[in-house]
N, C-alpha and C. Protein backbone atom coordinates (compact mmCIF):
# COMPACT_ATOMS: atom_id res chain seq x y z
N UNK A 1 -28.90 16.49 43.91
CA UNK A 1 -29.23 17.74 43.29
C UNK A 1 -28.80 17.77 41.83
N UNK A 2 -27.63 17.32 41.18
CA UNK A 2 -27.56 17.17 39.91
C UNK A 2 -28.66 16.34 39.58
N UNK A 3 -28.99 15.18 39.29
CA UNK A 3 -29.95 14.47 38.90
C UNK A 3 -30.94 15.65 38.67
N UNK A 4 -31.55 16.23 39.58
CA UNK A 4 -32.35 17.19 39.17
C UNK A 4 -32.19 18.15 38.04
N UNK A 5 -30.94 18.67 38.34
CA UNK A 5 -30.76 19.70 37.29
C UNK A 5 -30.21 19.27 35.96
N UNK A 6 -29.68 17.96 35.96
CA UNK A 6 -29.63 17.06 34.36
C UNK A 6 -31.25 17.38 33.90
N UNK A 7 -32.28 16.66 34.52
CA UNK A 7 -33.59 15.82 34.18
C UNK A 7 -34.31 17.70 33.98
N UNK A 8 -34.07 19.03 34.53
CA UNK A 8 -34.32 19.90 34.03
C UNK A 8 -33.87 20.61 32.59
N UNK A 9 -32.30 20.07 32.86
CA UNK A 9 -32.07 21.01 31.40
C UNK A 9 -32.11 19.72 30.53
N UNK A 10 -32.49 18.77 30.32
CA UNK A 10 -33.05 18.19 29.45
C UNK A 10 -34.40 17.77 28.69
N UNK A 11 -35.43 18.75 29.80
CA UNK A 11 -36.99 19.17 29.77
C UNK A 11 -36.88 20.45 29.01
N UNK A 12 -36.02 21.35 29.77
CA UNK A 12 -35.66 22.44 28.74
C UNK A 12 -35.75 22.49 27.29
N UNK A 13 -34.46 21.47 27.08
CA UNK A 13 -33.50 21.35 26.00
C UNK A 13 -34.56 20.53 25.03
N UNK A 14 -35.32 19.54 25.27
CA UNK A 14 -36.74 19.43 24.56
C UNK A 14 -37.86 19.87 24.45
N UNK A 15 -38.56 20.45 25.37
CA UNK A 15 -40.07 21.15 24.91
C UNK A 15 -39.68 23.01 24.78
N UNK A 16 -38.98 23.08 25.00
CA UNK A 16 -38.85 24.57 24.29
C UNK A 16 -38.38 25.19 22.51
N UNK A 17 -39.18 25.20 21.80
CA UNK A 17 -38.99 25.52 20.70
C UNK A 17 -37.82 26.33 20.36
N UNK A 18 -37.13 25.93 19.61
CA UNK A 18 -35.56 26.96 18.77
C UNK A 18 -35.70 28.34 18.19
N UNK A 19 -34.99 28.40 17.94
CA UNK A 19 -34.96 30.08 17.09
C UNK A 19 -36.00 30.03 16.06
N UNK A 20 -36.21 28.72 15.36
CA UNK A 20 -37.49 28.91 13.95
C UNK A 20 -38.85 28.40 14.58
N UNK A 21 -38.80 28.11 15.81
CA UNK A 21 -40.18 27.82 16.47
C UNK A 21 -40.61 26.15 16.57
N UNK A 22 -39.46 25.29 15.93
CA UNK A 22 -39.11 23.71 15.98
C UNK A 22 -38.92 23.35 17.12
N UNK A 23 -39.11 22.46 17.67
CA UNK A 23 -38.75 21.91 19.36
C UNK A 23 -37.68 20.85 18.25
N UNK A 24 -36.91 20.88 19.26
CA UNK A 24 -35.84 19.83 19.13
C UNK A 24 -36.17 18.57 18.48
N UNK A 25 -37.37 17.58 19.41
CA UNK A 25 -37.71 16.37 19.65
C UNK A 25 -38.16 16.19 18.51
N UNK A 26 -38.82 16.84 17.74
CA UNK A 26 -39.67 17.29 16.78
C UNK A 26 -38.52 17.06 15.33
N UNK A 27 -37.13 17.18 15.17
CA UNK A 27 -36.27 17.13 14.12
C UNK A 27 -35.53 15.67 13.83
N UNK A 28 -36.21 14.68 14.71
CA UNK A 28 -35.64 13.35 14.56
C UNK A 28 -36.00 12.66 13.83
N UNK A 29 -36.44 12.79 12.06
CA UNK A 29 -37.04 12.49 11.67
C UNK A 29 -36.01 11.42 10.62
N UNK A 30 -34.76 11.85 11.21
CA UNK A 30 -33.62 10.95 9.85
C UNK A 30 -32.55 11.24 10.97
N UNK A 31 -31.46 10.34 10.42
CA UNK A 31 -30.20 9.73 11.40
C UNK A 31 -29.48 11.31 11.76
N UNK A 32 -29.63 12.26 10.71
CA UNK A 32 -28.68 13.79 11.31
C UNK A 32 -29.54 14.53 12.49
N UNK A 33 -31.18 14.51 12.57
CA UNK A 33 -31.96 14.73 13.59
C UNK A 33 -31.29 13.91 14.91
N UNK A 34 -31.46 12.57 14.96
CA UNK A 34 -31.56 11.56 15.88
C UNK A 34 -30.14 11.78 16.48
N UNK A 35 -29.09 11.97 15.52
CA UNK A 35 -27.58 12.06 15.97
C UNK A 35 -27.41 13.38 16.69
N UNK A 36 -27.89 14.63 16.40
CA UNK A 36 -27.83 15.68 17.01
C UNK A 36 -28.52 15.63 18.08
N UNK A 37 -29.65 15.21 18.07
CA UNK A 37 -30.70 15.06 19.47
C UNK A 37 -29.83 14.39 20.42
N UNK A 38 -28.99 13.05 20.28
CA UNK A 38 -27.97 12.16 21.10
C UNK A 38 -27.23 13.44 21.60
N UNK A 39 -26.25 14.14 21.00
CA UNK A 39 -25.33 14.66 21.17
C UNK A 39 -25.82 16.33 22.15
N UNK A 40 -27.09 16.62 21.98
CA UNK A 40 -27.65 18.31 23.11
C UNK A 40 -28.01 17.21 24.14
N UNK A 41 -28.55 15.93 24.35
CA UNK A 41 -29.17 15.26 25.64
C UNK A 41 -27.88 15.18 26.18
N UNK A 42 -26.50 14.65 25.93
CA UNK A 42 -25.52 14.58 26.30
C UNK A 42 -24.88 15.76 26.73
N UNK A 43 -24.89 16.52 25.89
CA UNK A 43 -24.10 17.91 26.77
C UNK A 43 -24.80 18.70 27.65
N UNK A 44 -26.30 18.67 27.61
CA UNK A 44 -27.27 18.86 28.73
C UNK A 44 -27.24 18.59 29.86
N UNK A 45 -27.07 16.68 30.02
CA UNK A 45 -26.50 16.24 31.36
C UNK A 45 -25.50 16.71 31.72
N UNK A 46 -24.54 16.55 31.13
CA UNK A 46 -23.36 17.31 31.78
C UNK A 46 -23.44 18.86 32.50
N UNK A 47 -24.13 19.80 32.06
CA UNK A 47 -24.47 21.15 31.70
C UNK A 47 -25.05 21.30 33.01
N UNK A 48 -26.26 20.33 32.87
CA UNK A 48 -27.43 20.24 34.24
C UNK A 48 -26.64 19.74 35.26
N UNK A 49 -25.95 18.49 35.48
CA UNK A 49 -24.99 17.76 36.52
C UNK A 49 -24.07 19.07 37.24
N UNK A 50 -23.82 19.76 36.57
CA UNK A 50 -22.81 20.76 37.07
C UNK A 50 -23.40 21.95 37.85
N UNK A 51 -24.16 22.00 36.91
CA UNK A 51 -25.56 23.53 37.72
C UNK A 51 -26.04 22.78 38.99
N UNK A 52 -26.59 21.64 39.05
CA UNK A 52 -27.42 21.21 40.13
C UNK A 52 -26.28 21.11 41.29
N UNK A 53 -24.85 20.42 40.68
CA UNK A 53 -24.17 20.18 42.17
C UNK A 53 -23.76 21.45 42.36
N UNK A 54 -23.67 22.73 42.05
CA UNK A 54 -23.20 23.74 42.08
C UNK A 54 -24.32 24.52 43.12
N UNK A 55 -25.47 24.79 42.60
CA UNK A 55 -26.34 25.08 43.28
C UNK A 55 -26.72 24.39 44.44
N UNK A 56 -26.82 23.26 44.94
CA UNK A 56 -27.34 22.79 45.89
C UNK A 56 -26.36 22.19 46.76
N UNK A 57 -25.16 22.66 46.29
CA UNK A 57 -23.83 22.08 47.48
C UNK A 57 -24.39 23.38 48.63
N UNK A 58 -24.52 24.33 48.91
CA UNK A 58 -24.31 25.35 49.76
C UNK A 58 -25.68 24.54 50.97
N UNK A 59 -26.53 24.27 50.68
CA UNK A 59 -27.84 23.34 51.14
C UNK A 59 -27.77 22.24 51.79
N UNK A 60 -27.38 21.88 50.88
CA UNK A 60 -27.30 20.03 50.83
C UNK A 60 -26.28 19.98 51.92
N UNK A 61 -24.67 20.53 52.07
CA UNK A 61 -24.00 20.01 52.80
C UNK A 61 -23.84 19.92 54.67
N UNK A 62 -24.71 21.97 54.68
CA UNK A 62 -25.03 21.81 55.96
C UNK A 62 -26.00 21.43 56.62
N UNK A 63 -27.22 20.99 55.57
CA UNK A 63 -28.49 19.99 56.05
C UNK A 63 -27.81 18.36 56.44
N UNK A 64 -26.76 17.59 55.85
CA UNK A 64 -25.72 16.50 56.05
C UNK A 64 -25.11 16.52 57.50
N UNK A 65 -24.57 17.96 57.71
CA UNK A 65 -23.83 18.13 58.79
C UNK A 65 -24.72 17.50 60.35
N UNK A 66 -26.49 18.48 59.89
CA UNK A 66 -27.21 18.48 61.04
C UNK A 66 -27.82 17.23 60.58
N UNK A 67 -27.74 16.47 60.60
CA UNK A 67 -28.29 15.25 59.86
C UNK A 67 -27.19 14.23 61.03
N UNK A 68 -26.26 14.65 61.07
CA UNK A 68 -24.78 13.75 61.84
C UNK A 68 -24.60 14.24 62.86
N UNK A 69 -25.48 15.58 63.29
CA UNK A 69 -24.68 15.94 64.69
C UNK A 69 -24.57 17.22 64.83
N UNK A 70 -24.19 17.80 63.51
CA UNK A 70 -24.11 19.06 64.43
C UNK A 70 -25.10 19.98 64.52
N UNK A 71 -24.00 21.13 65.30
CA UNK A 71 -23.12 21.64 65.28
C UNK A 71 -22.19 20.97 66.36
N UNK A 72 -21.03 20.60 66.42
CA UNK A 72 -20.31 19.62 67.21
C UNK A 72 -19.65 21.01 67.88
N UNK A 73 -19.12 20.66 69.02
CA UNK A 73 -18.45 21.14 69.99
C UNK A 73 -17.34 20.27 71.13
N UNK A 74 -16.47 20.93 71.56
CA UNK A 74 -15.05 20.19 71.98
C UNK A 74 -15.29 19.37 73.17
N UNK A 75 -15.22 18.33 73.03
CA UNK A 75 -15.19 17.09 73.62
C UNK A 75 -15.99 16.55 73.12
N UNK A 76 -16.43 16.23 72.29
CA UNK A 76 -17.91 15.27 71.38
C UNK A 76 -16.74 14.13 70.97
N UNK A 77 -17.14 13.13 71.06
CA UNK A 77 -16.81 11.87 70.20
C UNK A 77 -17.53 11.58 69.02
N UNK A 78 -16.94 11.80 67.99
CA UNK A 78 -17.49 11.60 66.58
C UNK A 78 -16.82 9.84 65.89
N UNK A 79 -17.40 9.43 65.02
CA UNK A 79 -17.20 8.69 63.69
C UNK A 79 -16.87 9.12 62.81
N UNK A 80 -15.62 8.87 62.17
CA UNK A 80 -15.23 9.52 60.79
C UNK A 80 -16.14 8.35 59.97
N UNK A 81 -16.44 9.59 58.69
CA UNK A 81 -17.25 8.31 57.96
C UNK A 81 -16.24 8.47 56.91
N UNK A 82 -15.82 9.14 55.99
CA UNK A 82 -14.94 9.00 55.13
C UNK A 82 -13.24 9.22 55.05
N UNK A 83 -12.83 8.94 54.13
CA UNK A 83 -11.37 8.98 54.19
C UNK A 83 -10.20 8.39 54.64
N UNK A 84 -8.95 8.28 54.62
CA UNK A 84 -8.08 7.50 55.39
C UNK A 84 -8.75 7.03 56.71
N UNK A 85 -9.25 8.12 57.79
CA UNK A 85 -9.58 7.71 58.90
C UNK A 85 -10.83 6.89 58.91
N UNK A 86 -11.27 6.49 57.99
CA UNK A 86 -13.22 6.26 58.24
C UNK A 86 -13.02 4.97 59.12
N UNK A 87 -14.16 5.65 59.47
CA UNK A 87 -14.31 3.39 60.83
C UNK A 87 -13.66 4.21 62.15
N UNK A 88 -13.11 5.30 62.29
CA UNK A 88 -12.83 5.13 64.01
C UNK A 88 -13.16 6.80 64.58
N UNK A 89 -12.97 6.20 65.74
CA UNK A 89 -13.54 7.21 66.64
C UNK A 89 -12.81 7.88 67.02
N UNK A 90 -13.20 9.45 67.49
CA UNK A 90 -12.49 10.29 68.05
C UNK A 90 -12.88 11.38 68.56
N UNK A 91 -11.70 11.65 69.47
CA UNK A 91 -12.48 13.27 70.20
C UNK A 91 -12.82 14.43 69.55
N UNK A 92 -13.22 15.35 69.39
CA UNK A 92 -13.30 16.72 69.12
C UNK A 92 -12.37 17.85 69.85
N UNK A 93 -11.09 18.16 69.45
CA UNK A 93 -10.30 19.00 70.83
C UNK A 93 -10.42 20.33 69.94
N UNK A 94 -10.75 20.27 69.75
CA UNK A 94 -10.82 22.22 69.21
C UNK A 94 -11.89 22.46 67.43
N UNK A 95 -12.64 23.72 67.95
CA UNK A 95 -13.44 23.99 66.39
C UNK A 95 -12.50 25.07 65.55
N UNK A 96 -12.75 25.02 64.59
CA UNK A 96 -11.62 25.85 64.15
C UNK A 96 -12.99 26.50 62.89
N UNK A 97 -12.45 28.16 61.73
CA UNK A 97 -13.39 28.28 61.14
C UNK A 97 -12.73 28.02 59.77
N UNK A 98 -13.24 27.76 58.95
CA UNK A 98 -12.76 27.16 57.82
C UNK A 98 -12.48 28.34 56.64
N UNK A 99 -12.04 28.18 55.30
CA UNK A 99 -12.09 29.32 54.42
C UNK A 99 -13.70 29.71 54.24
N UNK A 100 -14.13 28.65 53.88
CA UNK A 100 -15.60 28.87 53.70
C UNK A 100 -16.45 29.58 54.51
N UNK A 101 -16.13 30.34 55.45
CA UNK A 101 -16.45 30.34 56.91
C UNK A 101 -17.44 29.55 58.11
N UNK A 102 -16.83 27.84 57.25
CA UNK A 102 -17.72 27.21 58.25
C UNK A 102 -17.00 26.75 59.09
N UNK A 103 -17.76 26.17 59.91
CA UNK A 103 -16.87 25.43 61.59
C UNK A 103 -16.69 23.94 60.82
N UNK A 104 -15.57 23.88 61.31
CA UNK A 104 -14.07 22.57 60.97
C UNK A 104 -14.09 21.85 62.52
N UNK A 105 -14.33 21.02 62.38
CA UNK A 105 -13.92 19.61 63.75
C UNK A 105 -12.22 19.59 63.38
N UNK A 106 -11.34 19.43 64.52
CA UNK A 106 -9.91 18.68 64.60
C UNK A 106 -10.10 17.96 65.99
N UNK A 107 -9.79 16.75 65.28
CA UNK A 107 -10.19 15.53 66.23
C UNK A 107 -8.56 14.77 66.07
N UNK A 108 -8.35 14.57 67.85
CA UNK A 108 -7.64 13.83 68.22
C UNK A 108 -7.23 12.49 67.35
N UNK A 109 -6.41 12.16 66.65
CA UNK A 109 -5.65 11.56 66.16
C UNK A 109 -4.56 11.37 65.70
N UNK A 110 -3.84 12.30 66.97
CA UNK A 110 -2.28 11.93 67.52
C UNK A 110 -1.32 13.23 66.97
N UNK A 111 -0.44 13.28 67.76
CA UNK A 111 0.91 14.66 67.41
C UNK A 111 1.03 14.20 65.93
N UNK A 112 1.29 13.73 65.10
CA UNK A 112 1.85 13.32 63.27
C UNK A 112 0.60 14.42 62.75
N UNK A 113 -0.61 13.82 63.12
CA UNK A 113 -1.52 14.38 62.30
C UNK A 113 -2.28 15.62 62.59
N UNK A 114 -2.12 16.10 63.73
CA UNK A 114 -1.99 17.22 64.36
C UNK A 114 -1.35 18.32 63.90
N UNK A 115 0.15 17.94 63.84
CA UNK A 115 1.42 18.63 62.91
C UNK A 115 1.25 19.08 61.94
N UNK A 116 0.70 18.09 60.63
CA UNK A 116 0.65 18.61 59.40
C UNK A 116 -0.77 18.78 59.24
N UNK A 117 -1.71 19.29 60.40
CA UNK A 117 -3.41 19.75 60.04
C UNK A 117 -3.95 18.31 59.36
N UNK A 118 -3.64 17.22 59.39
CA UNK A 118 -4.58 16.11 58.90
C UNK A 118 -5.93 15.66 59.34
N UNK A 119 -5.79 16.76 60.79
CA UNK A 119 -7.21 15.82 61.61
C UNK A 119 -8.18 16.98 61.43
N UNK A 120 -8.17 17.31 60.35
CA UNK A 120 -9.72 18.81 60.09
C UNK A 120 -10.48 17.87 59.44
N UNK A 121 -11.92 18.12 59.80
CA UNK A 121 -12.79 17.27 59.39
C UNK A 121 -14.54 18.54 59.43
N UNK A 122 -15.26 18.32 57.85
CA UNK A 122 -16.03 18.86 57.98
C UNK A 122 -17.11 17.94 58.43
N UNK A 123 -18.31 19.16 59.43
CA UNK A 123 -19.46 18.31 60.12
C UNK A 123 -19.97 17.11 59.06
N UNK A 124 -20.20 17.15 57.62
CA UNK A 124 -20.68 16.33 57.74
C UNK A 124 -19.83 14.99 57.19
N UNK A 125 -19.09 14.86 57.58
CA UNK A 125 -17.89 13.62 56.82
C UNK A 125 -17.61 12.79 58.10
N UNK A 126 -18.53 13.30 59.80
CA UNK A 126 -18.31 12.91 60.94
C UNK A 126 -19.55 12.77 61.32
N UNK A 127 -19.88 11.52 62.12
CA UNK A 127 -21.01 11.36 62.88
C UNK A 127 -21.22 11.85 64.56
N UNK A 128 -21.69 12.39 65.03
CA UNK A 128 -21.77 12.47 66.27
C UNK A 128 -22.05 11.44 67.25
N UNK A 129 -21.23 10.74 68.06
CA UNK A 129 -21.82 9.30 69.01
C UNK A 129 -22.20 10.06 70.20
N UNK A 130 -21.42 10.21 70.92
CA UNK A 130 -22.00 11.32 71.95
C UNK A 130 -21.16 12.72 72.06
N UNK A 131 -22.23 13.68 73.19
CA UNK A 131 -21.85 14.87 73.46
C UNK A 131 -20.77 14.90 73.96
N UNK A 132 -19.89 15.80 74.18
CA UNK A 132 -18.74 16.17 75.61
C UNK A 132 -19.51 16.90 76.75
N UNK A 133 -18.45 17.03 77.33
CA UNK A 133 -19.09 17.81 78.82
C UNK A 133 -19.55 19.09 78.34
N UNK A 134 -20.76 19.55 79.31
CA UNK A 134 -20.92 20.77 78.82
C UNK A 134 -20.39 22.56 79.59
């Protein structure tokens, strides 16, 4: 989703004419044009990179989730895909709701990590292998 919203505000940031009715692209005609043009494409990406992951995190992450499985429920054996744990498997023993108010997996991986909340895991950072009982 950034990619998108870079490659927009940099469509923007060139075919839309300025305050005197000049398009940008249009002022590169000597090294202070060409140097300023470098320097709005640059802060554009950045500008756009931030809008796009901003906007399309709310989308993107729970389309990921159902993409892996869920909505998971207690006894599912999941795959961690990222983080300290990634590469192993584990149960699902309780859903919990998150600040965000989404549903949080805590998966079995022992009293230590249990203790200090280490085993919260959002749907999509976990794969689903199989169901639990129903």
């Amino acid at each position: 989703m950034g990619h998108i919203g870079a490659c927009a505000a940099n469509a923007y940031m060139l075919t839309v004419p300025l305050v005197d009715g000049v398009r940008l692209i249009d002022r590169t005609f000597d090294w202070k044009g060409t140097a300023w043009l470098l320097v709005m494409v640059t802060a554009m990406t950045g500008v756009g990179l931030f809008l796009g992951v901003m906007m399309g995190f709310p989308w993107v992450m729970p389309l990921c989730g159902r993409i892996n499985g869920a909505p998971l429920k207690v006894g599912d054996r999941v795959l961690v895909l990222s983080g300290r744990w990634r590469g192993i498997t584990a149960r699902v023993y309780e859903i919990i709701i998150g600040q965000g108010k989404w549903e949080l997996a805590r998966l079995d991986l022992g009293p230590e990590e249990r203790a200090k909340s280490g085993d919260i895991f959002e749907p999509y950072s976990v794969l689903k292998i199989s169901s639990g009982p129903a």
